[in-house]
N, C-alpha and C. Protein backbone atom coordinates (compact mmCIF):
# COMPACT_ATOMS: atom_id res chain seq x y z
N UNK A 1 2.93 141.64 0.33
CA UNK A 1 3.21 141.00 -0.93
C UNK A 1 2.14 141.39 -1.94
N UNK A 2 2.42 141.76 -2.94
CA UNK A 2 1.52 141.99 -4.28
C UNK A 2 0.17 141.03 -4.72
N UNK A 3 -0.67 140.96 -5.07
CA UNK A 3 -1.07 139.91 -4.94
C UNK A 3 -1.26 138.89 -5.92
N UNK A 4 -0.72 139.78 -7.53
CA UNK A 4 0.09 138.83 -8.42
C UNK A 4 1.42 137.82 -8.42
N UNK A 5 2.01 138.41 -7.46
CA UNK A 5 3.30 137.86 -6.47
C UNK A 5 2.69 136.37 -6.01
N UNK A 6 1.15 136.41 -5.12
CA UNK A 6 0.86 135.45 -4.11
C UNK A 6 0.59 134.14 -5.37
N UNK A 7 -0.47 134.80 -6.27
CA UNK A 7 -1.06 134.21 -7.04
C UNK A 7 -0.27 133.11 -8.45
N UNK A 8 0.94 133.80 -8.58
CA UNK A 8 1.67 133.09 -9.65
C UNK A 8 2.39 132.00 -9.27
N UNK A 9 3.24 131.49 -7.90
CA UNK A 9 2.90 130.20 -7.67
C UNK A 9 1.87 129.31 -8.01
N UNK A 10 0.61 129.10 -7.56
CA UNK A 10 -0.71 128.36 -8.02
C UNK A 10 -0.86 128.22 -9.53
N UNK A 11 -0.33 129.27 -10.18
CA UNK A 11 -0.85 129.55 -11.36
C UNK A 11 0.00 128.48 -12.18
N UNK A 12 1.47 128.94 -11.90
CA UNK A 12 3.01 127.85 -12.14
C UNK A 12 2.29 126.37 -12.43
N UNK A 13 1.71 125.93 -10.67
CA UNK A 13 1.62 124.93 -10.63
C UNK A 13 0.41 124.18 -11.55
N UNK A 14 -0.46 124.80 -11.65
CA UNK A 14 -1.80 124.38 -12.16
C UNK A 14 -1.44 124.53 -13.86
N UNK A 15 -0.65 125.14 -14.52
CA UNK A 15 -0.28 124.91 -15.68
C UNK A 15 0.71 124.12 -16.07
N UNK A 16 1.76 123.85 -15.21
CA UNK A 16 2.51 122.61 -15.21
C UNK A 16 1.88 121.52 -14.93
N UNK A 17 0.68 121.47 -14.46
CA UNK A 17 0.03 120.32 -14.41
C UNK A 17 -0.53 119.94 -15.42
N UNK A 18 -0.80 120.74 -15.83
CA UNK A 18 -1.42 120.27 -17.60
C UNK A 18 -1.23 120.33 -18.36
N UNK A 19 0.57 121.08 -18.76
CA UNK A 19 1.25 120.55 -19.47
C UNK A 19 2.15 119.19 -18.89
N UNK A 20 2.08 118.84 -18.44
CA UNK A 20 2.72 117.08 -17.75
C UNK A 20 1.55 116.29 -18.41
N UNK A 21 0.50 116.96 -18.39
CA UNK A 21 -1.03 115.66 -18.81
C UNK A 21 -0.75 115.70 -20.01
N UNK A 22 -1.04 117.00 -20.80
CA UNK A 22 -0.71 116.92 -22.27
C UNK A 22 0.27 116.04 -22.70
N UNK A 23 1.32 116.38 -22.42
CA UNK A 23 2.99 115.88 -22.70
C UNK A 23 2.18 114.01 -22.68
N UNK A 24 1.95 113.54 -21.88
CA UNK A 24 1.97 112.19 -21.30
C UNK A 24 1.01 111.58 -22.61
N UNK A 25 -0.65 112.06 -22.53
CA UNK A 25 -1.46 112.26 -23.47
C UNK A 25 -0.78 111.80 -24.86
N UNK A 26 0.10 113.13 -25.28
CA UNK A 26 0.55 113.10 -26.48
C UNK A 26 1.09 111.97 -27.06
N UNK A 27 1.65 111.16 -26.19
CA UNK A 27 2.86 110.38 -25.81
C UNK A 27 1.82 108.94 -26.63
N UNK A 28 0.63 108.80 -25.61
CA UNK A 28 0.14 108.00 -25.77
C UNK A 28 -0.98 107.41 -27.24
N UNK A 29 -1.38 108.89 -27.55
CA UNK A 29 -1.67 109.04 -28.70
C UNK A 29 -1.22 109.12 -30.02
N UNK A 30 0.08 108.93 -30.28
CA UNK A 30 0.46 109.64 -31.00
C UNK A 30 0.85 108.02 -32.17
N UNK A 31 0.56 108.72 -33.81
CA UNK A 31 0.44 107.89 -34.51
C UNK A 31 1.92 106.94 -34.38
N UNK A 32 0.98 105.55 -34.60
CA UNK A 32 2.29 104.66 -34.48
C UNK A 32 2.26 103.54 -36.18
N UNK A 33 3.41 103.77 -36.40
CA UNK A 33 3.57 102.66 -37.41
C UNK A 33 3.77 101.38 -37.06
N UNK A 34 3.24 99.97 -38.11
CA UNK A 34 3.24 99.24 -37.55
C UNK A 34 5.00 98.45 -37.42
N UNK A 35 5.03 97.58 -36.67
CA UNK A 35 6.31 96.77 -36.35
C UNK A 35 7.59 98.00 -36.19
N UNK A 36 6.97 99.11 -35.10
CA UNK A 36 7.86 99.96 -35.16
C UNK A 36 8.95 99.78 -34.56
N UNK A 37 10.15 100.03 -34.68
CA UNK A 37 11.46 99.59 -33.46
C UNK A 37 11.77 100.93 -32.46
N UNK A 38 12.79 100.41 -31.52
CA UNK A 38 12.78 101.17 -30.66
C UNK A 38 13.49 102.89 -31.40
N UNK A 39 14.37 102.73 -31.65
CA UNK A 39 14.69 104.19 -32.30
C UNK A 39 13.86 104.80 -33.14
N UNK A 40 12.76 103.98 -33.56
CA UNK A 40 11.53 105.27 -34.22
C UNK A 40 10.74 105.60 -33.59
N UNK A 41 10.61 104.92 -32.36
CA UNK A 41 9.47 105.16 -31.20
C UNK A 41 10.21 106.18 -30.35
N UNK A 42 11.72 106.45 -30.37
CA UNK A 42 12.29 107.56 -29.74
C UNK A 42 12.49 108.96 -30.84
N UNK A 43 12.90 108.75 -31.98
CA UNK A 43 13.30 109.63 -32.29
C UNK A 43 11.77 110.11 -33.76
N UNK A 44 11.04 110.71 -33.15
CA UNK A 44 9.73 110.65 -33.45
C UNK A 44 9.26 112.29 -33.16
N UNK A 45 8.67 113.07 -33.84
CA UNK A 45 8.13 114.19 -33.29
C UNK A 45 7.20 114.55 -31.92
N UNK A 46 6.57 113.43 -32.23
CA UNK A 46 5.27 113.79 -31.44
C UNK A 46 6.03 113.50 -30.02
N UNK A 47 7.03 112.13 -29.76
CA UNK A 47 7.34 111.86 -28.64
C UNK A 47 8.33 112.66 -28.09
N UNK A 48 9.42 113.48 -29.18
CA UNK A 48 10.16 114.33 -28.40
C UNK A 48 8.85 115.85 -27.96
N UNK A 49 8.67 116.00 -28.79
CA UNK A 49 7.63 117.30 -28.24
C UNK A 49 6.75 116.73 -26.81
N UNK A 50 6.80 115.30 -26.75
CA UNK A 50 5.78 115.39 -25.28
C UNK A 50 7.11 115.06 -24.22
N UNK A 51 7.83 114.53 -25.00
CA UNK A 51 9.00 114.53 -23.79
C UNK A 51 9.15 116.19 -23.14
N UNK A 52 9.91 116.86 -24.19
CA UNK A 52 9.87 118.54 -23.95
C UNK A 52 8.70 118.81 -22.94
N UNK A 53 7.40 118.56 -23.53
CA UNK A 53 6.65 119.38 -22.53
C UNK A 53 6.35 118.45 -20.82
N UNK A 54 6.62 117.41 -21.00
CA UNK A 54 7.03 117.09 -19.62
C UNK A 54 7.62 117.45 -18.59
N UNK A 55 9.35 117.60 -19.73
CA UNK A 55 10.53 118.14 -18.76
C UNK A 55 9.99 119.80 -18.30
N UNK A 56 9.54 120.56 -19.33
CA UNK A 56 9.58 121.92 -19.04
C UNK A 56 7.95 121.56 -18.31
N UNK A 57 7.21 120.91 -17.82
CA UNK A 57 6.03 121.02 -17.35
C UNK A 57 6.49 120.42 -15.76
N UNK A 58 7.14 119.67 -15.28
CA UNK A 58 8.55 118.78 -14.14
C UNK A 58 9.36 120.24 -13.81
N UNK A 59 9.94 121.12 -14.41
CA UNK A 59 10.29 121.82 -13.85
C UNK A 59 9.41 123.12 -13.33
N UNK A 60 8.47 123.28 -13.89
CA UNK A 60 8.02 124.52 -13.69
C UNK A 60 6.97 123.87 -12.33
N UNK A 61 6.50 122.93 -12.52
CA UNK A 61 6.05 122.20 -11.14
C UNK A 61 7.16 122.36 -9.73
N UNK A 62 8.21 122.34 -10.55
CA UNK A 62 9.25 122.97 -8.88
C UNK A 62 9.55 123.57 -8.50
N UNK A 63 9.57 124.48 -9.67
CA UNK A 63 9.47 126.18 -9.34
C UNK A 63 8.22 126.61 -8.74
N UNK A 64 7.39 126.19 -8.77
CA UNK A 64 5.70 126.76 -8.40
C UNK A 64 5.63 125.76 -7.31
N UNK A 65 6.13 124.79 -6.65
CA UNK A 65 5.65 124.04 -5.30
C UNK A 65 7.54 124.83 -4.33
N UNK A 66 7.87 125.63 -5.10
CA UNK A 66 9.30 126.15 -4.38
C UNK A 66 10.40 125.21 -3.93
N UNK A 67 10.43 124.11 -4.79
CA UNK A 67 11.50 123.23 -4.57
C UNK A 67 12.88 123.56 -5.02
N UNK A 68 12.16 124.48 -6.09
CA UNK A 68 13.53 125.36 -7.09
C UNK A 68 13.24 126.69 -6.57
N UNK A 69 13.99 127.60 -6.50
CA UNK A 69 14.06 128.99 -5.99
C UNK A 69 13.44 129.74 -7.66
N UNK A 70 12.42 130.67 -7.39
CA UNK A 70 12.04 131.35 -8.66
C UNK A 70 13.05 132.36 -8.79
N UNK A 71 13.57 132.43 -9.82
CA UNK A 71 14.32 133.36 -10.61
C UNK A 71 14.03 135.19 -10.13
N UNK A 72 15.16 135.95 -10.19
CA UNK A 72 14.81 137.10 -10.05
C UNK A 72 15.60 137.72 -10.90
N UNK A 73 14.65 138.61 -12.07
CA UNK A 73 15.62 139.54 -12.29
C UNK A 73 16.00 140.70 -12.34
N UNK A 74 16.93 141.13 -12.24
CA UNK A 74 16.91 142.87 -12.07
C UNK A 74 17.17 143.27 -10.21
C-alpha cells in the first residue's frame, strides 16, 4: 500500500475532528439577540454554517474510521 494511501484515513479522521469542534464551538458562540425565538435561533448564519460543518465533519469521520466505504474514482 502507498503510504499516502495508509496515512489519509488518520488524516480524514483528525480533521473531521476539528471540524465537529469548530462546527459545535461556532454554535455556541455565535452572536445572539436578545428575546430571540426559535426560528431565528435556526435560521441564522452562523448556526446553519456550524450545522454544515458538523454534518460534513460526521461524515467524513465515517469515511476515515471506514464505516462508509471511501470513494473510488476512475
Amino acid at each position: 500500500m502507498n503510504s499516502a494511501a495508509a496515512l489519509f484515513p488518520k488524516f480524514l479522521v483528525l480533521c473531521s475532528v476539528i471540524l465537529i469542534l469548530t462546527g459545535v464551538a461556532q454554535y455556541f458562540v455565535r452572536p445572539k439577540k436578545p428575546k430571540e425565538t426559535l426560528p431565528e435561533k435556526l435560521v441564522n448564519r452562523a448556526t446553519i454554517t456550524a450545522l454544515v460543518s458538523i454534518a460534513i465533519g460526521v461524515a467524513g469521520l465515517l469515511v476515515g474510521l471506514g464505516v462508509i466505504p471511501m470513494p473510488r474514482f476512475g
